[in-house]
C-alpha atoms as a PDB file:
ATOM      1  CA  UNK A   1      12.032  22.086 -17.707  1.00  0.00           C
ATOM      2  CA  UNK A   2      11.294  24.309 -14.602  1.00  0.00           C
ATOM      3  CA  UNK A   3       8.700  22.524 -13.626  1.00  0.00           C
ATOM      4  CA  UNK A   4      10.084  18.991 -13.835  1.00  0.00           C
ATOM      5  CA  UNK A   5      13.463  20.279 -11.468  1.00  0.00           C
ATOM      6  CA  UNK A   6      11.196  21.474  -8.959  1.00  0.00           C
ATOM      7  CA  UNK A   7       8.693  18.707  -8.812  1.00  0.00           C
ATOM      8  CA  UNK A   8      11.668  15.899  -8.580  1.00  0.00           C
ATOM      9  CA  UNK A   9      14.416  17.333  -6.641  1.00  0.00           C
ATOM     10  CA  UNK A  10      14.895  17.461  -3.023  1.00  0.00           C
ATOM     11  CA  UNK A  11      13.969  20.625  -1.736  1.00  0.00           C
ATOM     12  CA  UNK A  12      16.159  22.154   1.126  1.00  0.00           C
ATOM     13  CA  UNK A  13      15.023  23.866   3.806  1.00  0.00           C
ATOM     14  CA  UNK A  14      15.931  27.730   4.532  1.00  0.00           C
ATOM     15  CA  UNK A  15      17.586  28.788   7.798  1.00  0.00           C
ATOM     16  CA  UNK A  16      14.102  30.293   8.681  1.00  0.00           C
ATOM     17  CA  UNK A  17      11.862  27.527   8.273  1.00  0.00           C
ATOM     18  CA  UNK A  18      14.349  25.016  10.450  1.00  0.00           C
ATOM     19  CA  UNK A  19      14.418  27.141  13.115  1.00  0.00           C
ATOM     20  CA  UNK A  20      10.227  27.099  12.858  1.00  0.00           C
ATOM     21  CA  UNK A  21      10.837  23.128  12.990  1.00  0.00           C
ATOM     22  CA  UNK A  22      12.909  23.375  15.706  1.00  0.00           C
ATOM     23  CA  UNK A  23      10.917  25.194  17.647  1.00  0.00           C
ATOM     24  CA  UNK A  24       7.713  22.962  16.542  1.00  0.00           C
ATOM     25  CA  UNK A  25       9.532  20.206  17.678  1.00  0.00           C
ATOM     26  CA  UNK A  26      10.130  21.570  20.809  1.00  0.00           C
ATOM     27  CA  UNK A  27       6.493  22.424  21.489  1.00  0.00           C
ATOM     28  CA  UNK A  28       4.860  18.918  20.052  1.00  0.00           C
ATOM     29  CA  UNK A  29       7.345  17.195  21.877  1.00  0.00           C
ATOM     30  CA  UNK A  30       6.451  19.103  25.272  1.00  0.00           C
ATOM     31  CA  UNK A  31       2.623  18.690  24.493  1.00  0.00           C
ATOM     32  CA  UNK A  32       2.655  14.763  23.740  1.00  0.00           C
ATOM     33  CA  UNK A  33       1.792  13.886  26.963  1.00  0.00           C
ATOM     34  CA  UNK A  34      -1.323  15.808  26.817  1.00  0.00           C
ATOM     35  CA  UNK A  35      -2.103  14.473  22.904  1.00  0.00           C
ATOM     36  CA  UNK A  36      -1.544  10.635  24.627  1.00  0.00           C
ATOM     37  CA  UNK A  37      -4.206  11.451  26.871  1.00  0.00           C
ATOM     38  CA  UNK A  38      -6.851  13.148  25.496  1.00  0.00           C
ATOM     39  CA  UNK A  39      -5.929  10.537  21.837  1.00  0.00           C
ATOM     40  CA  UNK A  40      -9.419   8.987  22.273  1.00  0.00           C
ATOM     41  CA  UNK A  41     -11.063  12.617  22.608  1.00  0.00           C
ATOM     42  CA  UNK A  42      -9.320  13.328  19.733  1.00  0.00           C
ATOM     43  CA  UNK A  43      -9.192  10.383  17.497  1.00  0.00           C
ATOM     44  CA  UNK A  44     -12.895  10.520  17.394  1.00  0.00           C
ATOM     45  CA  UNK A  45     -13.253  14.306  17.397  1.00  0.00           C
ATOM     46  CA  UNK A  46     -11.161  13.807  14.268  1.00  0.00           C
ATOM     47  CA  UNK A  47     -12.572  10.958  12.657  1.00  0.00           C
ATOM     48  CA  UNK A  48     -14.775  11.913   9.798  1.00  0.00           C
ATOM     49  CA  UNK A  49     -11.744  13.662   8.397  1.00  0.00           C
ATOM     50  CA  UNK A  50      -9.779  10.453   8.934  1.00  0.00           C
ATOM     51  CA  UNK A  51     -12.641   8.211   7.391  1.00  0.00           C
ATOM     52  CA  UNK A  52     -12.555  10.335   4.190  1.00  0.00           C
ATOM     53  CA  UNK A  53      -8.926  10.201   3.819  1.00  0.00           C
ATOM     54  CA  UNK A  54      -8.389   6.360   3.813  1.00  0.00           C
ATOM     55  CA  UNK A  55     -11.783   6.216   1.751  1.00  0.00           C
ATOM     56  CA  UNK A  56     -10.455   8.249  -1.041  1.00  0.00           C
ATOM     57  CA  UNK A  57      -7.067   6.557  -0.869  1.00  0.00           C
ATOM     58  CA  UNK A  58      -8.644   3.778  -0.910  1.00  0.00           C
ATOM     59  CA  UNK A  59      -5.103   1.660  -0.722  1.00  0.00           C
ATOM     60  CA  UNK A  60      -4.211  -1.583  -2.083  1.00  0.00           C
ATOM     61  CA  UNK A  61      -3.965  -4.994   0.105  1.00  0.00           C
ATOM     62  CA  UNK A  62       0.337  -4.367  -0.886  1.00  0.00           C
ATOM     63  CA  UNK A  63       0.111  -0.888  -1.239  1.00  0.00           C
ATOM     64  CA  UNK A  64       3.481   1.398   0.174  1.00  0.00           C
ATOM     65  CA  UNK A  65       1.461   4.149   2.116  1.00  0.00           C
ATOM     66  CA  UNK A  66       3.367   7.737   3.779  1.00  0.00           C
ATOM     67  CA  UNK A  67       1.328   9.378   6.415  1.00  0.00           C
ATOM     68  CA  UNK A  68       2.726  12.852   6.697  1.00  0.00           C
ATOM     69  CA  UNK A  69       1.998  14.557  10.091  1.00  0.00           C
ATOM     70  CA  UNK A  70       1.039  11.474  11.458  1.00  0.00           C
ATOM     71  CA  UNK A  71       1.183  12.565  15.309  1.00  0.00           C
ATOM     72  CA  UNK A  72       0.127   9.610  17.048  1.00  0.00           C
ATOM     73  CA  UNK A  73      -0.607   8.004  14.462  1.00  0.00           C
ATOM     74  CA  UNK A  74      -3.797   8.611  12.119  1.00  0.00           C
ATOM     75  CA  UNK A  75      -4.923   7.761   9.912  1.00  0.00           C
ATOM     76  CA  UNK A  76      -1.540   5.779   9.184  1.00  0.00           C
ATOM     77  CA  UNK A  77      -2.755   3.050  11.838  1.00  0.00           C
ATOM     78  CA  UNK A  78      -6.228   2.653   9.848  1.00  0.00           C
ATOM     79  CA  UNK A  79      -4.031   2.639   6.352  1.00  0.00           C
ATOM     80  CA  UNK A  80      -1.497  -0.435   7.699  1.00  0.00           C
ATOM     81  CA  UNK A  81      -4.715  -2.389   8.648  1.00  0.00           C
ATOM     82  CA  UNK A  82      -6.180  -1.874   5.282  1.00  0.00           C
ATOM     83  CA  UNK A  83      -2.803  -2.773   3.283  1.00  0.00           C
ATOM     84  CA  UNK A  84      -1.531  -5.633   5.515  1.00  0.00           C
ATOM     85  CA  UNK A  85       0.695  -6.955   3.020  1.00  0.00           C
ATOM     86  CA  UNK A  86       2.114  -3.688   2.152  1.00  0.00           C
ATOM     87  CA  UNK A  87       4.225  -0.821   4.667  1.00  0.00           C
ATOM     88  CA  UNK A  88       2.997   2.513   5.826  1.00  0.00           C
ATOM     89  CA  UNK A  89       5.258   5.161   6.921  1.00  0.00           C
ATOM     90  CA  UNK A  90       4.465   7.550   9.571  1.00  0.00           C
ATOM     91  CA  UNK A  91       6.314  10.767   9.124  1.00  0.00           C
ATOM     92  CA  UNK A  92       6.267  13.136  11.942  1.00  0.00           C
ATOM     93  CA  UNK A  93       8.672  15.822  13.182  1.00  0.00           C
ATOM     94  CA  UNK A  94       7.905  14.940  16.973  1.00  0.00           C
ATOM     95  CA  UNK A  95       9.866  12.005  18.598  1.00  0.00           C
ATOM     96  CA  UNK A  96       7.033  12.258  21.506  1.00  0.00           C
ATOM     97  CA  UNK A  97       4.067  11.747  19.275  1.00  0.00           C
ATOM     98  CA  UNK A  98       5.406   8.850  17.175  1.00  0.00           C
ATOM     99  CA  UNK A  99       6.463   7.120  20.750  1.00  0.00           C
ATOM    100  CA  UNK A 100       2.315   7.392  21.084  1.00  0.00           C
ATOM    101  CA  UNK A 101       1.751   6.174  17.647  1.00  0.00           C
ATOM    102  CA  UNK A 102       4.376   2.766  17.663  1.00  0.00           C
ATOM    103  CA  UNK A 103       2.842   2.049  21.069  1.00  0.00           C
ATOM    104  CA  UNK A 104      -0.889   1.854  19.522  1.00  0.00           C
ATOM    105  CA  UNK A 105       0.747  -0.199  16.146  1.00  0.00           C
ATOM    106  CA  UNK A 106       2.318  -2.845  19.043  1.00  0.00           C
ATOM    107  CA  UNK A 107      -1.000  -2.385  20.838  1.00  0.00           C
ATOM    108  CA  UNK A 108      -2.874  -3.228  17.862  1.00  0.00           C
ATOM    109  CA  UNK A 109      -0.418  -5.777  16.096  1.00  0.00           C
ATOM    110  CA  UNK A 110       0.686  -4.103  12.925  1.00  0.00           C
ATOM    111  CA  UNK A 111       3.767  -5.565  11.480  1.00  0.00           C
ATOM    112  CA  UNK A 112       3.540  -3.342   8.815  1.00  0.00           C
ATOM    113  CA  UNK A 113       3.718  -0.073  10.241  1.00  0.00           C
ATOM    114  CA  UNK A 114       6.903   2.318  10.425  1.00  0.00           C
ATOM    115  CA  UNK A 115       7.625   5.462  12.782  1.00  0.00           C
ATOM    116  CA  UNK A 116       9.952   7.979  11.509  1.00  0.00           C
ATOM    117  CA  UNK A 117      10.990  11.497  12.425  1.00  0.00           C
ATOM    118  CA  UNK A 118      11.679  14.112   9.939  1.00  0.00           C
ATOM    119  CA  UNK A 119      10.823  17.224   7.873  1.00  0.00           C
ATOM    120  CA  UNK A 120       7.640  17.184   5.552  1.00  0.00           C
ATOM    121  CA  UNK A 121       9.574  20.026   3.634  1.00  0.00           C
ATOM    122  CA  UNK A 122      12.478  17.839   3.126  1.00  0.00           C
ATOM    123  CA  UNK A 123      11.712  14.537   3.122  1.00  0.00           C
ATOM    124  CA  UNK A 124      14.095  11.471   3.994  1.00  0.00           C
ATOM    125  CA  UNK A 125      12.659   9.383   1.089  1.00  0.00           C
ATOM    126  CA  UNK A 126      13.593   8.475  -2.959  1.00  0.00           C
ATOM    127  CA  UNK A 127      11.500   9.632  -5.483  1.00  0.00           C
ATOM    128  CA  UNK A 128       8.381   7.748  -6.367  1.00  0.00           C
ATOM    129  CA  UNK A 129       8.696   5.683  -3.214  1.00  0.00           C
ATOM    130  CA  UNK A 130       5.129   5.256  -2.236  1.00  0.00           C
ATOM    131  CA  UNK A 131       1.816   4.575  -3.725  1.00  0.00           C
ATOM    132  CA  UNK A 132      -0.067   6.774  -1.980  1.00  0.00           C
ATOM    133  CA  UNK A 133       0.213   9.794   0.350  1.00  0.00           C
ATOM    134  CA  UNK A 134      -1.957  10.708   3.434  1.00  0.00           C
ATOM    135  CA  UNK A 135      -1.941  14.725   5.341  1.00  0.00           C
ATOM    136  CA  UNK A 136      -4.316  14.949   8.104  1.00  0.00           C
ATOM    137  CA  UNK A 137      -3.893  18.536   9.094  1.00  0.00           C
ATOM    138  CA  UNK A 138      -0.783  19.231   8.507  1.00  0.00           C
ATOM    139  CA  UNK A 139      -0.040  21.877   5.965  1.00  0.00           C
ATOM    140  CA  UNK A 140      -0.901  24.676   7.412  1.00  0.00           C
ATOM    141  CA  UNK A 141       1.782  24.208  10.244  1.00  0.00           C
ATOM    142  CA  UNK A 142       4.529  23.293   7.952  1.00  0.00           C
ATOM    143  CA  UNK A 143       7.291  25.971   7.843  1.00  0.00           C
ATOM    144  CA  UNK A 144       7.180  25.931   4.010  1.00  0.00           C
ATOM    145  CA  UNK A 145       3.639  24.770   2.631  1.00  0.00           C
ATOM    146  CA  UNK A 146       4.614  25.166  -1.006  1.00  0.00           C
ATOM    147  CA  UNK A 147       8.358  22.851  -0.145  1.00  0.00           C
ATOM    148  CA  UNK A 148       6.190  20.155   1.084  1.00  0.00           C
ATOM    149  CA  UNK A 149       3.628  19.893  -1.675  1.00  0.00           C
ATOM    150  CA  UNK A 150       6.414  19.766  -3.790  1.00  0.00           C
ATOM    151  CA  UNK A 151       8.472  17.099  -1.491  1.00  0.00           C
ATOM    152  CA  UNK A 152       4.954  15.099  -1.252  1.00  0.00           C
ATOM    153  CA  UNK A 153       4.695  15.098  -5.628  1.00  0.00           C
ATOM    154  CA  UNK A 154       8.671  13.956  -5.436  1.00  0.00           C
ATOM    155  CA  UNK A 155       8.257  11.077  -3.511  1.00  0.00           C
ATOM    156  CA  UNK A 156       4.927   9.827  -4.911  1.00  0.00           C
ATOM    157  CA  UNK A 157       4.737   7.267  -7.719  1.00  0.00           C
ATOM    158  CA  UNK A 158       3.243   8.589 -11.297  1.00  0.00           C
ATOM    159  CA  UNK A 159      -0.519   8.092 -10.943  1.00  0.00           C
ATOM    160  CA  UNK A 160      -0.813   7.875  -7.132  1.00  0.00           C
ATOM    161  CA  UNK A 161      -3.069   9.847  -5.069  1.00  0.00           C
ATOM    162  CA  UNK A 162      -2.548  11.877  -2.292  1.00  0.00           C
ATOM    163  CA  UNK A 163      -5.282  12.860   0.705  1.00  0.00           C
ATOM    164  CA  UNK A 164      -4.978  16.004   2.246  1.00  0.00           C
ATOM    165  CA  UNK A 165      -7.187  17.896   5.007  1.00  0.00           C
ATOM    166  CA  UNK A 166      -6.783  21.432   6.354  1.00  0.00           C
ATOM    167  CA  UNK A 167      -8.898  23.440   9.008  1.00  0.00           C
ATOM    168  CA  UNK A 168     -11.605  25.286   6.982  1.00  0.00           C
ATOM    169  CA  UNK A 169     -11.977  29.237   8.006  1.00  0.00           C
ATOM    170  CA  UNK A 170     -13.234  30.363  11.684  1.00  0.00           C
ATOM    171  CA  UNK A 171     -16.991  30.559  10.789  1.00  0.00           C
ATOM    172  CA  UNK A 172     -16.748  26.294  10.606  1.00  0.00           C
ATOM    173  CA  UNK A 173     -14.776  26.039  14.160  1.00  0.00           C
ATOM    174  CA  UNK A 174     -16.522  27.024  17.069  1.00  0.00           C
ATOM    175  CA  UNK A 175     -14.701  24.226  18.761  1.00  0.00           C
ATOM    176  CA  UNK A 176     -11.866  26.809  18.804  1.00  0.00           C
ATOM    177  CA  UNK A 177     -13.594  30.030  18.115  1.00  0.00           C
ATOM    178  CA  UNK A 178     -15.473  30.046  20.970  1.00  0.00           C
ATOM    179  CA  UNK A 179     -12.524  29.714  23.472  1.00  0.00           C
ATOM    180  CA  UNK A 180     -10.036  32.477  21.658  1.00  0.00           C
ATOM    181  CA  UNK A 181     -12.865  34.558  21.241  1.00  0.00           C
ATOM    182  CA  UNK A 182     -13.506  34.706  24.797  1.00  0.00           C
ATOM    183  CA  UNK A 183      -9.256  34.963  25.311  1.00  0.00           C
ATOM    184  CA  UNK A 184      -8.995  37.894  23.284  1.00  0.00           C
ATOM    185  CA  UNK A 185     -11.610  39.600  25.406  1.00  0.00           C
ATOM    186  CA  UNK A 186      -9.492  39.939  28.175  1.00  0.00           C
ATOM    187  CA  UNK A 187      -5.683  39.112  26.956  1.00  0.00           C
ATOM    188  CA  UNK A 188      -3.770  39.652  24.075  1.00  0.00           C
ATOM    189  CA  UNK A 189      -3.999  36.629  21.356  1.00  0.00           C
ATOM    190  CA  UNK A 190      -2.269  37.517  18.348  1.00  0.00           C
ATOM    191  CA  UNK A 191      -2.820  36.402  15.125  1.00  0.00           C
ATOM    192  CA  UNK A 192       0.106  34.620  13.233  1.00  0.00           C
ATOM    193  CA  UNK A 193       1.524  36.722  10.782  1.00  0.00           C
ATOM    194  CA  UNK A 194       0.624  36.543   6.771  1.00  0.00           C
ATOM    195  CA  UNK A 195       1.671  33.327   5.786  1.00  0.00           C
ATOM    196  CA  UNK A 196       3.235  31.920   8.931  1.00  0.00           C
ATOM    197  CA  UNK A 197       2.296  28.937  10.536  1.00  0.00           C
ATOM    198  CA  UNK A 198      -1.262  28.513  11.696  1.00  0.00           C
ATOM    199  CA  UNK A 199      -4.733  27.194  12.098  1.00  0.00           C
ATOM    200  CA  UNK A 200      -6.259  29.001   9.431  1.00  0.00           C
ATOM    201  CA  UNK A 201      -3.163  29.556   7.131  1.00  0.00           C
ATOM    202  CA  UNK A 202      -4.644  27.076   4.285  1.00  0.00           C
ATOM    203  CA  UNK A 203      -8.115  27.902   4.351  1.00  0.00           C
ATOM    204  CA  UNK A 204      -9.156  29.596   1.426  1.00  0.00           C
ATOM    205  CA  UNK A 205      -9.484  26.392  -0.492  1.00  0.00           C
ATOM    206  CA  UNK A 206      -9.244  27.929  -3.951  1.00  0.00           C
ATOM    207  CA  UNK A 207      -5.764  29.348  -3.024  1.00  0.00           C
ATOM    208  CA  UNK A 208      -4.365  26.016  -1.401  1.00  0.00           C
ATOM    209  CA  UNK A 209      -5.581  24.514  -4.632  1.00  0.00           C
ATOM    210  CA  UNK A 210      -3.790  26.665  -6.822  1.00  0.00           C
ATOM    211  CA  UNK A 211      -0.678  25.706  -4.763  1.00  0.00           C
ATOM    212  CA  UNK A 212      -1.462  21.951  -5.029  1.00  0.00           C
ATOM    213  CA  UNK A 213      -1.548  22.547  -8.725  1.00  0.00           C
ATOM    214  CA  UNK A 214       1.781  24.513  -8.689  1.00  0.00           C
ATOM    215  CA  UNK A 215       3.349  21.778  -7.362  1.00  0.00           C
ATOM    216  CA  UNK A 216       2.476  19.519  -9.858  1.00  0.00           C
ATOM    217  CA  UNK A 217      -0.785  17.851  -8.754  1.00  0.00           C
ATOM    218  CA  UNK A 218      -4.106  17.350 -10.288  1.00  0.00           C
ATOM    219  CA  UNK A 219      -6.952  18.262  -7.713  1.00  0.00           C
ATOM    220  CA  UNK A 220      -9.518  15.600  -8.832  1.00  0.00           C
ATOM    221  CA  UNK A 221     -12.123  16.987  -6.063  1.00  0.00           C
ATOM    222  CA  UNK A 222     -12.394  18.415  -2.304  1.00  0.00           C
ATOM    223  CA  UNK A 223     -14.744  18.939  -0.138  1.00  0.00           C
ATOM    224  CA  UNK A 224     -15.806  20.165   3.619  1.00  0.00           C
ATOM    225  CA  UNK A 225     -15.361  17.663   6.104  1.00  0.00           C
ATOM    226  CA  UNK A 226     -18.249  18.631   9.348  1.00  0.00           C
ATOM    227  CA  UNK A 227     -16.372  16.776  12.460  1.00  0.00           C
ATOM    228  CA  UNK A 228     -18.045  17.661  15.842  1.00  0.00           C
ATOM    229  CA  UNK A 229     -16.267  17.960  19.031  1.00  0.00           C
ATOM    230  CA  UNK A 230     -18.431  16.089  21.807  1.00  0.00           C
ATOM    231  CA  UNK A 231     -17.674  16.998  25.444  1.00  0.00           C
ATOM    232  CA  UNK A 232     -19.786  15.534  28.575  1.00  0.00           C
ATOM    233  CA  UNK A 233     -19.110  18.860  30.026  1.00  0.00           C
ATOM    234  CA  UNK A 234     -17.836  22.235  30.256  1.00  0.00           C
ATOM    235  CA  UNK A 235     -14.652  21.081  32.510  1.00  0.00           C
ATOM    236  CA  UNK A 236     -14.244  18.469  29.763  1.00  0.00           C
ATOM    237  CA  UNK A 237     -14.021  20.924  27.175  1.00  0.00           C
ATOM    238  CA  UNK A 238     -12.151  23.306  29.429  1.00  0.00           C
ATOM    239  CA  UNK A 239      -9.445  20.456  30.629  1.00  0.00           C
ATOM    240  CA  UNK A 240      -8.796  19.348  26.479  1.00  0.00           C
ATOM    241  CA  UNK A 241      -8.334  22.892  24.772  1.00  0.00           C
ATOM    242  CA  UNK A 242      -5.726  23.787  27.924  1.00  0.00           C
ATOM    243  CA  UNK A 243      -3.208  20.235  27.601  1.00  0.00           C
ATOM    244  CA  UNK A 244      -3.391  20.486  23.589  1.00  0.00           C
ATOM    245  CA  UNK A 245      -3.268  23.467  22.491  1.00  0.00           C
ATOM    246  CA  UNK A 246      -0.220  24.836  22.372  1.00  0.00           C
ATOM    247  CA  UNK A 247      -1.138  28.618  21.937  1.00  0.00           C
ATOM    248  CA  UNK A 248      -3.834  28.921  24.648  1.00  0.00           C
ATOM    249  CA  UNK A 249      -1.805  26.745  26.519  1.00  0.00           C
ATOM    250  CA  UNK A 250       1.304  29.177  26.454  1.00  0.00           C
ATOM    251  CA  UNK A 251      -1.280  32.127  26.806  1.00  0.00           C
ATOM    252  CA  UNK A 252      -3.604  31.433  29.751  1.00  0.00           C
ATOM    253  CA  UNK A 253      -0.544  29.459  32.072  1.00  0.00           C
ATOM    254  CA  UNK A 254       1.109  33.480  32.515  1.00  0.00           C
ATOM    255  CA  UNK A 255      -2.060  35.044  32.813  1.00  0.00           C
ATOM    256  CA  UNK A 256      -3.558  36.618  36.059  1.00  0.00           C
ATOM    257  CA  UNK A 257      -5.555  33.533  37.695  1.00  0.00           C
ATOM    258  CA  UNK A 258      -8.812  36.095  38.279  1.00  0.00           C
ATOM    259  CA  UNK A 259      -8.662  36.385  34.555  1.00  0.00           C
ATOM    260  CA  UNK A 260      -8.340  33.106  33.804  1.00  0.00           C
ATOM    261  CA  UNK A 261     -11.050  32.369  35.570  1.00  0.00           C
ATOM    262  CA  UNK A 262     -13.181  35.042  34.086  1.00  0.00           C
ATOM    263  CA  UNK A 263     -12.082  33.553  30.864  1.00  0.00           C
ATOM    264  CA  UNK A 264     -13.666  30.485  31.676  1.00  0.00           C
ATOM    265  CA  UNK A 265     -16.520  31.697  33.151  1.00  0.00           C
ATOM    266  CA  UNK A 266     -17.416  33.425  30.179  1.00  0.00           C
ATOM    267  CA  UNK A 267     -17.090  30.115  28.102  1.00  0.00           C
ATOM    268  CA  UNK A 268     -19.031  28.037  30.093  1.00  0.00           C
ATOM    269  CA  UNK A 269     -22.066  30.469  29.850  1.00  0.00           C
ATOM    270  CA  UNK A 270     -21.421  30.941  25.858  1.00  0.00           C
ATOM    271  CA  UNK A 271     -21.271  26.921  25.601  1.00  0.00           C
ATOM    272  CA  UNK A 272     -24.142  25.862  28.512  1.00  0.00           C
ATOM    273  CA  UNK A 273     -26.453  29.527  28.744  1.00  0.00           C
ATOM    274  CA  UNK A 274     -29.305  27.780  29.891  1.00  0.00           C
ATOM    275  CA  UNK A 275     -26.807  26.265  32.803  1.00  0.00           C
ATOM    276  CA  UNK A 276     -26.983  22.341  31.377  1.00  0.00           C
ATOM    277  CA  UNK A 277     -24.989  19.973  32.463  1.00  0.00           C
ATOM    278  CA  UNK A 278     -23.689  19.056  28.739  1.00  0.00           C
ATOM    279  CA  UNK A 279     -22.287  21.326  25.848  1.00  0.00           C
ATOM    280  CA  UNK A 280     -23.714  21.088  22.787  1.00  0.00           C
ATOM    281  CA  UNK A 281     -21.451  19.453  19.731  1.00  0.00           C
ATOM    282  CA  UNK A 282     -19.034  22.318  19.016  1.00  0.00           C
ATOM    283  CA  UNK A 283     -18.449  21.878  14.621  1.00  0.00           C
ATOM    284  CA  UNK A 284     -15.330  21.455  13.508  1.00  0.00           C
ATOM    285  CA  UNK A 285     -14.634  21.648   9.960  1.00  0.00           C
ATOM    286  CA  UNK A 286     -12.278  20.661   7.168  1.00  0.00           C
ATOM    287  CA  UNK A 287     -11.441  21.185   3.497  1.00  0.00           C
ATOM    288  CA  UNK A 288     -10.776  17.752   2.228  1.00  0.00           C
ATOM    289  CA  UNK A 289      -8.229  17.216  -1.191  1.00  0.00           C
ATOM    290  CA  UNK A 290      -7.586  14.456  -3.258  1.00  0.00           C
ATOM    291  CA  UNK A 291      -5.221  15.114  -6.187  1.00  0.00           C
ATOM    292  CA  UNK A 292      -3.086  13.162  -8.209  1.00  0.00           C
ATOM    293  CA  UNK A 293       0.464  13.038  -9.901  1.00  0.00           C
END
């Protein structure tokens, strides 16, 4: 009985995790001119993770498709073209981002693709609305991981699948590693607190299993997911990790210039120290899971 009430109502948000949307919002909407410009860089820094969601969904010509944390738009935009007789949904809580993502559905012409703002831990849809769920890296920045695991089982149909990734631990991201690393040599970088909000938040994949299965769903597999991040150069590098991500961002721009530079000294030697012109392909990885309802 306990189980069933929490796996089909509506959860509601707490006063603390709105005011961590809120102030998400605020921050993804700020930063969505920087994700519109490097979305190329990204989209293909990204794209092994994407591939392996829309593999494992692998959706139905008709098939009703939510893309939670869609930012600007993937892998919903892959999903549409794969179910062109069906809809795909593109939930995101930034207004800024989904501008990026309709403008690449028009772009692309996908008559089956929907934009809409709101709360992964409270979302705006009936139960068992959609066939088949998609999460590219978006749990571990949700204000309440368990709420939206249990909002993502609500609105899925019986039997339907849902794709999930989430940053794997430190030792499988140099692409970020290597820059706080060299940031906490000289400033202060604090780590988010126990169970707040962050990068590595859902990495222990054992434990974000277990809440998966709390929830309600049936992990059928996972697995690590090796992206790459490819720069042409150190400035390349440099010029991404400072116009998308919001914490370094928000560190280095009130920072003493001579130690920002001495910050980026220090990762240019770390990424070229034989003084080439090209950094080698910084690994990003990924636990991937499919589970079912």
């Amino acid at each position: 009985m306990q189980i069933t009430q929490q796996t089909t109502e509506k959860s509601q948000p707490s006063t603390g995790a709105t005011d961590i949307l809120h102030a998400q919002q605020k921050s993804w909407n700020r930063f969505a001119h920087g994700w519109h410009k490097w979305d190329d860089f990204t989209m293909d820094f990204l794209r092994q993770q994407g591939a392996a969601i829309v593999e494992a969904l692998d959706v139905e010509h008709d098939a009703k498709v939510l893309d939670v944390a869609s930012g600007t738009g993937e892998p919903a935009l892959t999903l549409a073209s794969r179910a062109p007789n069906g809809r795909v949904t593109a939930l995101d809580a930034s207004s800024g981002m989904l501008e990026v993502a309709r403008g690449k559905a028009t772009a692309r012409g996908l008559t089956n693709f929907v934009a809409r703002e709101g709360d992964a831990c409270a979302l705006p849809f009936a139960d068992a609305s959609f066939d088949a769920i998609s999460c590219r890296l978006g749990f571990m920045f949700f204000p309440d991981v368990d709420a939206a695991a249990r909002e993502m089982h609500r609105v899925l149909k019986p039997g339907g699948l849902l794709a999930t990734t989430v940053w794997a631990g430190p030792q499988h991201n140099p692409w970020i590693t290597t820059l706080v690393g060299a940031i906490k040599r000289h400033l202060d970088f604090p780590s988010p607190p126990a169970g707040a909000p962050g990068m590595f938040r859902c990495a222990d994949p054992d434990a974000f299993a277990a809440r998966l299965r709390t929830a309600g769903f049936q992990v059928e597999r996972s697995q690590l997911i090796g992206d790459t991040m490819r720069c042409h150069s150190v400035a390349q590098y440099w010029g991404f990790m400072n116009e998308v991500v919001a914490p370094v961002v928000a560190t280095l721009q009130g920072a003493d210039p001579s130690i920002v530079a001495a910050i980026e000294a220090e990762v240019r030697t770390t990424l070229t120290p034989d003084g080439a012109s090209t950094p080698p392909p910084l690994a990003a990885g990924a636990h991937c899971f499919v589970v079912r309802k």
